[in-house]
N, C-alpha and C. Protein backbone atom coordinates (compact mmCIF):
# COMPACT_ATOMS: atom_id res chain seq x y z
N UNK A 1 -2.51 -13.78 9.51
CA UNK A 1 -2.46 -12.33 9.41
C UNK A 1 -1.09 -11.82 9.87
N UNK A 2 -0.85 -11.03 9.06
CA UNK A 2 0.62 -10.00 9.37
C UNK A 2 1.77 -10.90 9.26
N UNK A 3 1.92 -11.77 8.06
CA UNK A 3 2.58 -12.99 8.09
C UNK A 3 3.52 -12.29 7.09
N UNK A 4 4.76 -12.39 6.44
CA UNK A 4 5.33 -11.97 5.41
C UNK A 4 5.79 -12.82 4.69
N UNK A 5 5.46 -12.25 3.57
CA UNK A 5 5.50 -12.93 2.31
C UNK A 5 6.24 -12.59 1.01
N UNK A 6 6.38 -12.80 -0.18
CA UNK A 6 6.52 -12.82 -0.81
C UNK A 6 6.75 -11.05 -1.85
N UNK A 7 5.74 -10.64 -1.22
CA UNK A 7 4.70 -9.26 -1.66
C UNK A 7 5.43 -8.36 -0.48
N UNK A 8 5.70 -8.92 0.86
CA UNK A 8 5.93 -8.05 2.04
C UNK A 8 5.46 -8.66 3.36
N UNK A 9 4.65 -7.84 4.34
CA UNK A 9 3.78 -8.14 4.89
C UNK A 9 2.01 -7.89 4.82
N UNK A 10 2.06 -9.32 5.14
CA UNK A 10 0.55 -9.29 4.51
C UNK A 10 -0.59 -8.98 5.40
N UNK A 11 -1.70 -8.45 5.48
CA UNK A 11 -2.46 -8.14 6.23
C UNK A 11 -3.89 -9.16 6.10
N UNK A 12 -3.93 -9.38 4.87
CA UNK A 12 -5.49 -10.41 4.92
C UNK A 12 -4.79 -10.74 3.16
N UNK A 13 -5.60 -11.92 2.95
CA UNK A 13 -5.71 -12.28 1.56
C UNK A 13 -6.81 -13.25 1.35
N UNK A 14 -7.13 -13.38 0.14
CA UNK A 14 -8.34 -14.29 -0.11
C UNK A 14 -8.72 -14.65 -1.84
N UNK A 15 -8.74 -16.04 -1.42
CA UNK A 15 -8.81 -16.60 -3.04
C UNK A 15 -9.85 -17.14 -3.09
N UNK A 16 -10.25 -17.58 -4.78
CA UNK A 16 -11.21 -18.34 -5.31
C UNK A 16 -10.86 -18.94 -6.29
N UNK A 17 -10.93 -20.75 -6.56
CA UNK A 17 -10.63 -21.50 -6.78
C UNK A 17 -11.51 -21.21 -8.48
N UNK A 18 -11.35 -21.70 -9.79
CA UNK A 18 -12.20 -21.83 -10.83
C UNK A 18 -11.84 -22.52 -11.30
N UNK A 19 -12.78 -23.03 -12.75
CA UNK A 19 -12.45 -23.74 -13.98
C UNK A 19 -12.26 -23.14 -14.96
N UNK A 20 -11.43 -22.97 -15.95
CA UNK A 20 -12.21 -22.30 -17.34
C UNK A 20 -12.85 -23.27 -18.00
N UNK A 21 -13.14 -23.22 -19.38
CA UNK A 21 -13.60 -23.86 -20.41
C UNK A 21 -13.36 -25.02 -20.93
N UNK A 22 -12.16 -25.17 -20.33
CA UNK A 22 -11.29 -27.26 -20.96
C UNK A 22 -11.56 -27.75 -19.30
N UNK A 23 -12.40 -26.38 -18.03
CA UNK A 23 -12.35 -27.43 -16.97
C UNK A 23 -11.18 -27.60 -16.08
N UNK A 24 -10.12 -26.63 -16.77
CA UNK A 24 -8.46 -26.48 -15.64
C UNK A 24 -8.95 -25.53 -14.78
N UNK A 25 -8.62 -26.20 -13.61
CA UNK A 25 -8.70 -25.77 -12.19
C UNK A 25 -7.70 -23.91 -12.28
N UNK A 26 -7.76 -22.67 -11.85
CA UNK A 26 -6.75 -21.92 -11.49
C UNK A 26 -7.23 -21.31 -10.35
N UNK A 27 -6.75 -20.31 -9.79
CA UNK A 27 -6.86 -19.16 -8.52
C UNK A 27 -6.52 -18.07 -8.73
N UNK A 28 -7.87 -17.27 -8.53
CA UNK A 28 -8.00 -16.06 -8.47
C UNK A 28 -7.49 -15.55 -7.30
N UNK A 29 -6.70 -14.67 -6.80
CA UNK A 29 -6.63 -14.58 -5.37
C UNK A 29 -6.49 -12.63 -4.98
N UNK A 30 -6.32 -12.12 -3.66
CA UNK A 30 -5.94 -10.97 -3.86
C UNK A 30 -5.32 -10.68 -2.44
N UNK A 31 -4.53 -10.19 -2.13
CA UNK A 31 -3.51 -10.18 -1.20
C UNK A 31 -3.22 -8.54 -0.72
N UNK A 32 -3.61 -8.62 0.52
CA UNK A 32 -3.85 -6.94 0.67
C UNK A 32 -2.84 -6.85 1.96
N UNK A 33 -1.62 -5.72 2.16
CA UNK A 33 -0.22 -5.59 2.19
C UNK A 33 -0.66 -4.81 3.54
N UNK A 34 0.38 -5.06 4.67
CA UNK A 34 0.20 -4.29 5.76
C UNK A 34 0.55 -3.10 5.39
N UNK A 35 -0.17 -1.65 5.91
CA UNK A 35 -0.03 -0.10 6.11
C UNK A 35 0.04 0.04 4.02
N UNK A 36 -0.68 -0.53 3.76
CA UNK A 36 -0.98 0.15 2.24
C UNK A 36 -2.06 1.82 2.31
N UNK A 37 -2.03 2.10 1.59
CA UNK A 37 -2.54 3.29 1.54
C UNK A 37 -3.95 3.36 0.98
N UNK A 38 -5.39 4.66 0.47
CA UNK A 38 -6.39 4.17 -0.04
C UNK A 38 -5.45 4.99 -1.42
N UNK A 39 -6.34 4.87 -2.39
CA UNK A 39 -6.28 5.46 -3.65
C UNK A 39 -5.63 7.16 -3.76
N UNK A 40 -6.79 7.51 -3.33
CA UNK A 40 -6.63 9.45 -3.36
C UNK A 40 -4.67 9.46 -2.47
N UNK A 41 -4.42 8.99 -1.41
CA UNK A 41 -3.90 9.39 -0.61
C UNK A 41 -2.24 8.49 -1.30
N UNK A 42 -2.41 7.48 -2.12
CA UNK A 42 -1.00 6.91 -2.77
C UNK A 42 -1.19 8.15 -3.92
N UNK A 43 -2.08 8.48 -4.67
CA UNK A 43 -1.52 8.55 -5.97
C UNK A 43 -1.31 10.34 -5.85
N UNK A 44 -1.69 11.23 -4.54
CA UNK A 44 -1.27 12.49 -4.29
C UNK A 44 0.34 12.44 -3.57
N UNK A 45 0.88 10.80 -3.13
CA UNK A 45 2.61 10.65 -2.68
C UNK A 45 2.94 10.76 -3.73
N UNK A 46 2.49 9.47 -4.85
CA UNK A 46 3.70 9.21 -6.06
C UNK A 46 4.02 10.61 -6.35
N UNK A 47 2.75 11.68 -6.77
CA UNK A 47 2.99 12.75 -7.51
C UNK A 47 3.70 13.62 -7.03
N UNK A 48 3.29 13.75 -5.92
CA UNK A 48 4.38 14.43 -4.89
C UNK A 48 5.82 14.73 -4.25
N UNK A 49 5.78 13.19 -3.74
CA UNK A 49 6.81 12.94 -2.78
C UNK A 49 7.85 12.25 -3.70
N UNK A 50 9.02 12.26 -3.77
CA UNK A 50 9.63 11.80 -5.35
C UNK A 50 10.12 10.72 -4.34
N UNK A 51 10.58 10.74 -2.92
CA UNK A 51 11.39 9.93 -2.57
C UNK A 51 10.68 8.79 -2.22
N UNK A 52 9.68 8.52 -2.03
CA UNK A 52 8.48 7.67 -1.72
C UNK A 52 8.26 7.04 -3.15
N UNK A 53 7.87 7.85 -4.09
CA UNK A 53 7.22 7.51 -5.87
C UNK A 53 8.71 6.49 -6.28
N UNK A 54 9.99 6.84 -5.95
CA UNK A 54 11.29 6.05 -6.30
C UNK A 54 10.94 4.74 -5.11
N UNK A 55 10.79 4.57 -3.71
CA UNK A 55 11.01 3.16 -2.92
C UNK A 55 9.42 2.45 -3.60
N UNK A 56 8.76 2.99 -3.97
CA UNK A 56 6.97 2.54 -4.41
C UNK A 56 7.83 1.97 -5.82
N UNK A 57 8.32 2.33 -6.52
CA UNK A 57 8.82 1.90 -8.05
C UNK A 57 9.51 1.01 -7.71
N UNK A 58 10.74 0.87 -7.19
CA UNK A 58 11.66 -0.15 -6.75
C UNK A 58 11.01 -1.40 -6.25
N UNK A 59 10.14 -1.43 -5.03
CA UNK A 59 8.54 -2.57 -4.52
C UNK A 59 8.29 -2.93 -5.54
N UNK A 60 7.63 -2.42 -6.29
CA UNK A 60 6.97 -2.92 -7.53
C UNK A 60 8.09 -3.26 -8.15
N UNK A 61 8.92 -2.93 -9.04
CA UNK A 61 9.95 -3.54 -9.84
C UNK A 61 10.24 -5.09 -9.38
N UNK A 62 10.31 -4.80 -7.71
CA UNK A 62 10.68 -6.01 -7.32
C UNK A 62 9.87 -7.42 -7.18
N UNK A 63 8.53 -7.01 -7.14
CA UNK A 63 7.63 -8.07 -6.97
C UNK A 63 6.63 -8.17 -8.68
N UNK A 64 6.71 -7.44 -9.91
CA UNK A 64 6.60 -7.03 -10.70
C UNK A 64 7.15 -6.99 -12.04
N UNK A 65 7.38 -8.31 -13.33
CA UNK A 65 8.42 -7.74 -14.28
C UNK A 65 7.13 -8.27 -15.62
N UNK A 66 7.66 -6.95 -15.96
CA UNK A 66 6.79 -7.16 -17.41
C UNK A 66 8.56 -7.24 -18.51
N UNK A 67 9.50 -7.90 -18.53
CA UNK A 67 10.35 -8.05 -19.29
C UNK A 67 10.80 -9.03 -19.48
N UNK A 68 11.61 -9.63 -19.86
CA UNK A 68 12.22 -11.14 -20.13
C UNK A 68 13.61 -10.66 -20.54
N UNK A 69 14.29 -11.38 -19.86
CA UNK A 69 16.43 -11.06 -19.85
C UNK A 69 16.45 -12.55 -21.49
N UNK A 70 16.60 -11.45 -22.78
CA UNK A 70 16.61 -12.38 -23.89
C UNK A 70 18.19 -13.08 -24.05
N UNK A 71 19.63 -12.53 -23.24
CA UNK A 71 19.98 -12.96 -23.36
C UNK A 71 20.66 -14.44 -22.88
N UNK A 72 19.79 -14.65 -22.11
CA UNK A 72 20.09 -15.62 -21.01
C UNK A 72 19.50 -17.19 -21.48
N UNK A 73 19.82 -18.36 -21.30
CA UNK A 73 19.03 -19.51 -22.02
C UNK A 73 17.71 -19.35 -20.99
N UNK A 74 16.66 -20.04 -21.83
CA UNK A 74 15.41 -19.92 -22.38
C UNK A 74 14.87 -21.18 -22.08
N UNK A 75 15.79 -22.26 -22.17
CA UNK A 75 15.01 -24.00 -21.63
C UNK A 75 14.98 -23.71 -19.58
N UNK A 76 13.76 -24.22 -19.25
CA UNK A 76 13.81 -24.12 -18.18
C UNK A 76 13.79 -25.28 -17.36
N UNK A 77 14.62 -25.00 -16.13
CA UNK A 77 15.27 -26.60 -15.87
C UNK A 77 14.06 -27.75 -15.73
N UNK A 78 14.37 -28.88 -15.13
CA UNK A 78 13.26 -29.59 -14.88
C UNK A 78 13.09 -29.20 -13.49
N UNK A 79 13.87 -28.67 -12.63
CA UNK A 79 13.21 -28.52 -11.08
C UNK A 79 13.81 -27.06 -11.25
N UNK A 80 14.15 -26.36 -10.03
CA UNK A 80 14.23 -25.54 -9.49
C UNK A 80 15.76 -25.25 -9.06
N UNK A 81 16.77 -24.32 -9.15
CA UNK A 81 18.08 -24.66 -8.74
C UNK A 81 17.91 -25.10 -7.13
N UNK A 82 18.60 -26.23 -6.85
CA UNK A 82 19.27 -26.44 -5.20
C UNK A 82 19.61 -25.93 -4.34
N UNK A 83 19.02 -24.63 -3.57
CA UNK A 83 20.23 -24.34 -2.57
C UNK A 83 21.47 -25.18 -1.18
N UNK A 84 21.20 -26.53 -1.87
CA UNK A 84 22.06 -27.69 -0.74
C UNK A 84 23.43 -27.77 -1.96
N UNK A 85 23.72 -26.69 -2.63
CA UNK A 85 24.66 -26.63 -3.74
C UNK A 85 25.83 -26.04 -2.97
N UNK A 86 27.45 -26.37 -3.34
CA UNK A 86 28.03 -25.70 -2.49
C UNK A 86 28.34 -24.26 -2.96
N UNK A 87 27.55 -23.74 -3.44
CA UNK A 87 27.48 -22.12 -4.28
C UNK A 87 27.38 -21.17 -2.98
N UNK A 88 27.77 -19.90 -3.32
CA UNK A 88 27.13 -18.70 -2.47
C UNK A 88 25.89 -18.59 -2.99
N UNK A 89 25.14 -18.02 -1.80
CA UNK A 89 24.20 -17.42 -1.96
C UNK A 89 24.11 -16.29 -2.96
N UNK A 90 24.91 -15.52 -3.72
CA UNK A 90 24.82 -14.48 -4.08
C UNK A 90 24.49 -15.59 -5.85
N UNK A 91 25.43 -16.59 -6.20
CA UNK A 91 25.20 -17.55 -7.23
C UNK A 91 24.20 -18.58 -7.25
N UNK A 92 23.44 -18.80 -5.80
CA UNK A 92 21.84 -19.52 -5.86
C UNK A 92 20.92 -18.30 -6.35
N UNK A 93 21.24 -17.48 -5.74
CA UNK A 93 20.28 -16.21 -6.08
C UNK A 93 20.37 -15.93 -7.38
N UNK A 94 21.81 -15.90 -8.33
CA UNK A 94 21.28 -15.59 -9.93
C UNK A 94 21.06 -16.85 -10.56
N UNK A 95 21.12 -17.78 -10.06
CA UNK A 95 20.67 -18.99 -10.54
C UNK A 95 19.15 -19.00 -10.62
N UNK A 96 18.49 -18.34 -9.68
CA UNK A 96 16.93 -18.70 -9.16
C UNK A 96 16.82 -17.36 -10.48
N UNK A 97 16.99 -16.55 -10.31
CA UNK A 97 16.90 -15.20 -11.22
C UNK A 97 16.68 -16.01 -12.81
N UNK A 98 17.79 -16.83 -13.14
CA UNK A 98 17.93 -17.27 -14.53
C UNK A 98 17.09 -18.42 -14.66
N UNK A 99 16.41 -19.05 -13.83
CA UNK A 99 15.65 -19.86 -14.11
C UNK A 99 13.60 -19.60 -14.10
N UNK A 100 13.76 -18.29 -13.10
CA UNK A 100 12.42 -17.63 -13.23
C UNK A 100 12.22 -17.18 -14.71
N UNK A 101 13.73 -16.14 -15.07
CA UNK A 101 13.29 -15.71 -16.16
C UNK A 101 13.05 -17.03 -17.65
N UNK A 102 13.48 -17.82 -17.66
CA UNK A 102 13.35 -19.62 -18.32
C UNK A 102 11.93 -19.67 -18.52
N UNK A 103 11.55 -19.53 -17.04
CA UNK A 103 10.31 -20.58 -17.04
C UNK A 103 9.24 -19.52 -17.61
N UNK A 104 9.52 -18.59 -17.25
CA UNK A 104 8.34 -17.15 -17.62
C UNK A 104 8.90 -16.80 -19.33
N UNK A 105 10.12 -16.91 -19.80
CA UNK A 105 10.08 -16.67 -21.09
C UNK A 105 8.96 -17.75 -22.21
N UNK A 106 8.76 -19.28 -21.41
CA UNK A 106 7.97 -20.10 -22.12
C UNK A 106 6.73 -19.97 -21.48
N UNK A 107 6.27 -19.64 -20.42
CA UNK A 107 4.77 -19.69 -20.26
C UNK A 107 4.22 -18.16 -19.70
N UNK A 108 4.80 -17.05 -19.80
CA UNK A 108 4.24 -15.66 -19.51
C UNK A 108 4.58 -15.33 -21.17
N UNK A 109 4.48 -15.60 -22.03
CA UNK A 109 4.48 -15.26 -23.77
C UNK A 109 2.67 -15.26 -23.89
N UNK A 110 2.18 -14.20 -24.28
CA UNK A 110 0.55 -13.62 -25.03
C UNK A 110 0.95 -14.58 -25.88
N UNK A 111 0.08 -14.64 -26.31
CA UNK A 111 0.16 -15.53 -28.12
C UNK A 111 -0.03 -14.34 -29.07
N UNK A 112 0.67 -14.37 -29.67
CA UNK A 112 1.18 -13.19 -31.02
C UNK A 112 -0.53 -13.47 -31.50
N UNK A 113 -0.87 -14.77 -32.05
CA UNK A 113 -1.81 -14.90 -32.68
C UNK A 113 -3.33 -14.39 -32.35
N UNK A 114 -3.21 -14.62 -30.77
CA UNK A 114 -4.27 -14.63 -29.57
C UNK A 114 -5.15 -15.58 -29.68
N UNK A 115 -6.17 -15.53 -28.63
CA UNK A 115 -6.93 -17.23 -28.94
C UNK A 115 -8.42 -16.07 -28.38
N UNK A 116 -9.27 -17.33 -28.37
CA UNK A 116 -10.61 -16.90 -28.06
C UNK A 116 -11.25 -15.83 -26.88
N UNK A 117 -10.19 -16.59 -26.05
CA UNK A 117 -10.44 -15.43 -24.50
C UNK A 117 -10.18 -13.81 -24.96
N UNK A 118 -8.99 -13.69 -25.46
CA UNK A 118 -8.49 -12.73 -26.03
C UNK A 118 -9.83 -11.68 -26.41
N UNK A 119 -11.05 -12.10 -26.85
CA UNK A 119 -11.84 -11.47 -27.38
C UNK A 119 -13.28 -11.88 -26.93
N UNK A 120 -13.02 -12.56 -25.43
CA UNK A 120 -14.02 -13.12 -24.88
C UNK A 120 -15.43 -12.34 -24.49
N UNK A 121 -15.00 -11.27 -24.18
CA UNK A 121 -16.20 -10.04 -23.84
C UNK A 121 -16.09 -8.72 -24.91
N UNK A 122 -16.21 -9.29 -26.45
CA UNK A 122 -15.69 -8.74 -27.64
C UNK A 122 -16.89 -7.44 -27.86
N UNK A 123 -16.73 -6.50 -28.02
CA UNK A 123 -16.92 -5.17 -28.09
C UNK A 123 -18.08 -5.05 -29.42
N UNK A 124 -18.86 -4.18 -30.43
CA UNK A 124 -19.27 -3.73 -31.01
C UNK A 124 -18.27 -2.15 -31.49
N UNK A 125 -17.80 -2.38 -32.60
CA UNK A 125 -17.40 -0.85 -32.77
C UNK A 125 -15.81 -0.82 -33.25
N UNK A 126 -15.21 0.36 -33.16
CA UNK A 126 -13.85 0.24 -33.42
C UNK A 126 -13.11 -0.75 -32.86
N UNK A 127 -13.27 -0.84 -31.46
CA UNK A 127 -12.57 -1.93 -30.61
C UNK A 127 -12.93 -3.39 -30.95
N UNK A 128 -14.00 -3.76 -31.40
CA UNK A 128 -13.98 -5.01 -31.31
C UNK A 128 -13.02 -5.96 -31.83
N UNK A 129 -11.94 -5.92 -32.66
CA UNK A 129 -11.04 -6.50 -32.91
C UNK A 129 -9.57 -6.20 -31.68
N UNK A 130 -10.19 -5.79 -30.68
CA UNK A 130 -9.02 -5.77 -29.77
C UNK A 130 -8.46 -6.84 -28.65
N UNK A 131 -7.73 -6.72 -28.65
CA UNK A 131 -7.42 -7.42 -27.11
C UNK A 131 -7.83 -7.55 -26.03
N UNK A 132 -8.67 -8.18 -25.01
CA UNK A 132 -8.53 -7.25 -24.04
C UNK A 132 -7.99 -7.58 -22.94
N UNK A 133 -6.75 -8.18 -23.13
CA UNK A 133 -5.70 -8.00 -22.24
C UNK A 133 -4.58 -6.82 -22.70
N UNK A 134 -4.84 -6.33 -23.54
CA UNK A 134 -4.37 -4.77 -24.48
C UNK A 134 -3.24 -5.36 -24.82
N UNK A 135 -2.94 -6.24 -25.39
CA UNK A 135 -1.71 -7.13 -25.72
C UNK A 135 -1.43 -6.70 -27.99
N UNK A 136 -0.62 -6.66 -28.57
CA UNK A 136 0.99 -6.05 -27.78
C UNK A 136 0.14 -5.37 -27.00
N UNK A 137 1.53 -4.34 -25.89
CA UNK A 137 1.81 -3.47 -24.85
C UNK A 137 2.95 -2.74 -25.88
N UNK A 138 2.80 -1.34 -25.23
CA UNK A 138 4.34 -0.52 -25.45
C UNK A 138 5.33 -0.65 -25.00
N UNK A 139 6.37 -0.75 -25.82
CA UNK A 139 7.27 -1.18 -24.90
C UNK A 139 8.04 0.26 -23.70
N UNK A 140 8.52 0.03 -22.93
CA UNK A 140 8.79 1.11 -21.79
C UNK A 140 9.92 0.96 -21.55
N UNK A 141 10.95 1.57 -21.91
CA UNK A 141 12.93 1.21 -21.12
C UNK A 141 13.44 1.65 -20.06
N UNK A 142 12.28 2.35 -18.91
CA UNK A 142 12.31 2.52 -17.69
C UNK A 142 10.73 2.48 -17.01
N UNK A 143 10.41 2.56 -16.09
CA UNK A 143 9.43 2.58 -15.19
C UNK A 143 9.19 4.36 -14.97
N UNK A 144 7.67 4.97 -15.53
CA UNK A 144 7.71 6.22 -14.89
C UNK A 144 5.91 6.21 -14.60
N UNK A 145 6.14 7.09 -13.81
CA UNK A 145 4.53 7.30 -13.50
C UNK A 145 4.11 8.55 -13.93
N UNK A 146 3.28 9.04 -14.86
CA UNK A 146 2.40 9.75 -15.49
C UNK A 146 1.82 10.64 -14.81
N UNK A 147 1.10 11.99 -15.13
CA UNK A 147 0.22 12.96 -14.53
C UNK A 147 -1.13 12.39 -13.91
N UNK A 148 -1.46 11.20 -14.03
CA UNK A 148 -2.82 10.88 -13.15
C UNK A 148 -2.23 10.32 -11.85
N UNK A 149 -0.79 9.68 -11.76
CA UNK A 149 -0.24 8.87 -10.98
C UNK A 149 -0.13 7.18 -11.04
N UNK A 150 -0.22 7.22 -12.83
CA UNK A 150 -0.08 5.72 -12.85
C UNK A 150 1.25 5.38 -13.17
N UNK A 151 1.58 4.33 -12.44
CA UNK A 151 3.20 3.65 -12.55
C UNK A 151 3.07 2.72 -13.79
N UNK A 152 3.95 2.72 -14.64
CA UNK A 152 3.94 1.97 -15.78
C UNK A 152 5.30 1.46 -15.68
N UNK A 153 5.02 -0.31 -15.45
CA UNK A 153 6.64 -0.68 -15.06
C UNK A 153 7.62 -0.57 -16.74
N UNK A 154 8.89 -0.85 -16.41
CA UNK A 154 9.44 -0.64 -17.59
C UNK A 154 9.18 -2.41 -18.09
N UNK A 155 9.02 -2.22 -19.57
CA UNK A 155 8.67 -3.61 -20.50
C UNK A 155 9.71 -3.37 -21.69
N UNK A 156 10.58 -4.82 -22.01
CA UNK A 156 11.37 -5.10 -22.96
C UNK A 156 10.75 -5.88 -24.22
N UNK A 157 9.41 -6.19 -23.88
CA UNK A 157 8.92 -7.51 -25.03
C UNK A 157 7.40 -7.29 -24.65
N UNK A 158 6.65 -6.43 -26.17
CA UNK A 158 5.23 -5.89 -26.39
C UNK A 158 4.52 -7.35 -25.76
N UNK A 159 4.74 -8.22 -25.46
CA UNK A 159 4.10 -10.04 -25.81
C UNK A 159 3.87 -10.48 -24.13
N UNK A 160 5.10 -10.26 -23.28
CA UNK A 160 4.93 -11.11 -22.10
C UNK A 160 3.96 -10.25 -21.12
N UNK A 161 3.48 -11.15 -20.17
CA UNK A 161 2.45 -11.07 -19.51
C UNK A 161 3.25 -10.36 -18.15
N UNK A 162 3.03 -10.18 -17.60
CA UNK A 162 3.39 -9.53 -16.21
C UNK A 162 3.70 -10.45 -15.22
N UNK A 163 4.57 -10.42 -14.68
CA UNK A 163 5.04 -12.08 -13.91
C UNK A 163 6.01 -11.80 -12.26
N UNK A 164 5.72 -12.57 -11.67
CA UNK A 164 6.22 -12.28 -10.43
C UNK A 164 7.84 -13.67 -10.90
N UNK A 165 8.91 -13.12 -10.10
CA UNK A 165 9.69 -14.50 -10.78
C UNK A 165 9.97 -15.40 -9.26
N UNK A 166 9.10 -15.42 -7.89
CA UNK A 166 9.34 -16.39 -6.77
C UNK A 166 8.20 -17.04 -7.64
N UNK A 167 6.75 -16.44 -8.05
CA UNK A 167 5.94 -17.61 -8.00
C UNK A 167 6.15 -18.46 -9.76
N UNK A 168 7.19 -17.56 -10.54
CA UNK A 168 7.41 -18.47 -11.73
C UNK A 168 8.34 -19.55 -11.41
N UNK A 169 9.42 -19.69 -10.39
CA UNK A 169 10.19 -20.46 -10.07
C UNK A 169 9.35 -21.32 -9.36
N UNK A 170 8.46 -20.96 -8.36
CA UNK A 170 7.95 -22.30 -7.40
C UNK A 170 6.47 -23.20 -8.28
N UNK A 171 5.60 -22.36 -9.00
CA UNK A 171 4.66 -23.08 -9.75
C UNK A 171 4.83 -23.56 -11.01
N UNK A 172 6.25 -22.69 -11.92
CA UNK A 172 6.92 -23.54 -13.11
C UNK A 172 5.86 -23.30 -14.16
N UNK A 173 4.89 -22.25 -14.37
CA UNK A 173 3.36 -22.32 -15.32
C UNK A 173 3.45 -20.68 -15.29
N UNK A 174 2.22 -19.91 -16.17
CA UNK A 174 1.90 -18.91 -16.28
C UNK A 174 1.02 -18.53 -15.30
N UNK A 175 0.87 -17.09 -14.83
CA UNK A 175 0.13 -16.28 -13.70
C UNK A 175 0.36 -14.99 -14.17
N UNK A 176 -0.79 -13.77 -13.72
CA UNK A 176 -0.59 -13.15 -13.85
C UNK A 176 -0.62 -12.03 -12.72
N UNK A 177 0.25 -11.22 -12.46
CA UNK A 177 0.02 -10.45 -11.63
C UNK A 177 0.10 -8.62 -11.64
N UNK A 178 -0.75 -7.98 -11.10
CA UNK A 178 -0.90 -6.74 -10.98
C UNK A 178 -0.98 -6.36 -9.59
């Protein structure tokens, strides 16, 4: 408890281990942030308080990317860059940057096509041919939050999944995070 992480500081977290359908092991988990706020009382700041709704956007931006940097290579290494490299830190750091975005350009990609899950709890009605991971997405060329108070990060590519880039660099696979 009150350990910091990744996210910030953490106050409690708690996972659950599953299988899907071929039987691959993943983790569900949920990670709840020291001095977070309830519902009513964040989404009357964002609307409010602009200078709060801008450091709340920036947090999120930072632990948060629904985009992929297309111009950057795309093969992702076999490990992880070195920091025992004689680089600055400021060049391990865009190194780690260019290799999150690598590993998340090949395994945070929706499938254009979609597969079965995609339509796993499939609807009756107009919707039933939908997504329901709502995949495409719109695309967004900044981050703004809306009249109810929802933050919609900014997205470059209708397709990728939402991706943290410490845990695309350290697990090297797809995750999703909100």
């Amino acid at each position: 408890m009150g350990k910091m992480g990744i996210f910030g500081q953490v106050a409690n977290h708690f996972g659950v281990v599953e299988t899907n359908g071929r039987g691959m092991l993943h983790l569900h988990a949920l990670v709840w942030l020291t001095g977070n706020l309830d519902f009513d009382s964040l989404r009357c700041r964002l609307l409010q308080d602009k200078d709060f709704a801008n450091r709340m956007i920036h947090y999120l931006e930072s632990i948060i990317v629904e985009s992929i940097n297309i111009d950057s290579d795309t093969n992702p290494l076999e490990t992880p860059p070195s920091s025992r490299s004689e680089n600055s830190d400021h060049s391990f750091h865009l190194r780690l940057l260019a290799d999150g975005n690598s590993v998340a350009s090949k395994k945070q990609m929706h499938s254009k096509n979609h597969n079965a899950t995609c339509f796993k709890y499939r609807q009756k009605g107009l919707r039933k041919n939908a997504c329901r991971f709502g995949m495409p997405q719109d695309l967004r060329p900044h981050t703004e939050i809306n009249e109810l108070g929802v933050i919609h990060l900014a997205r470059n590519n209708s397709w990728v999944n939402p991706w943290n880039p410490a845990i695309a660099i350290c697990i090297r696979s797809n995750h999703d995070i909100s």
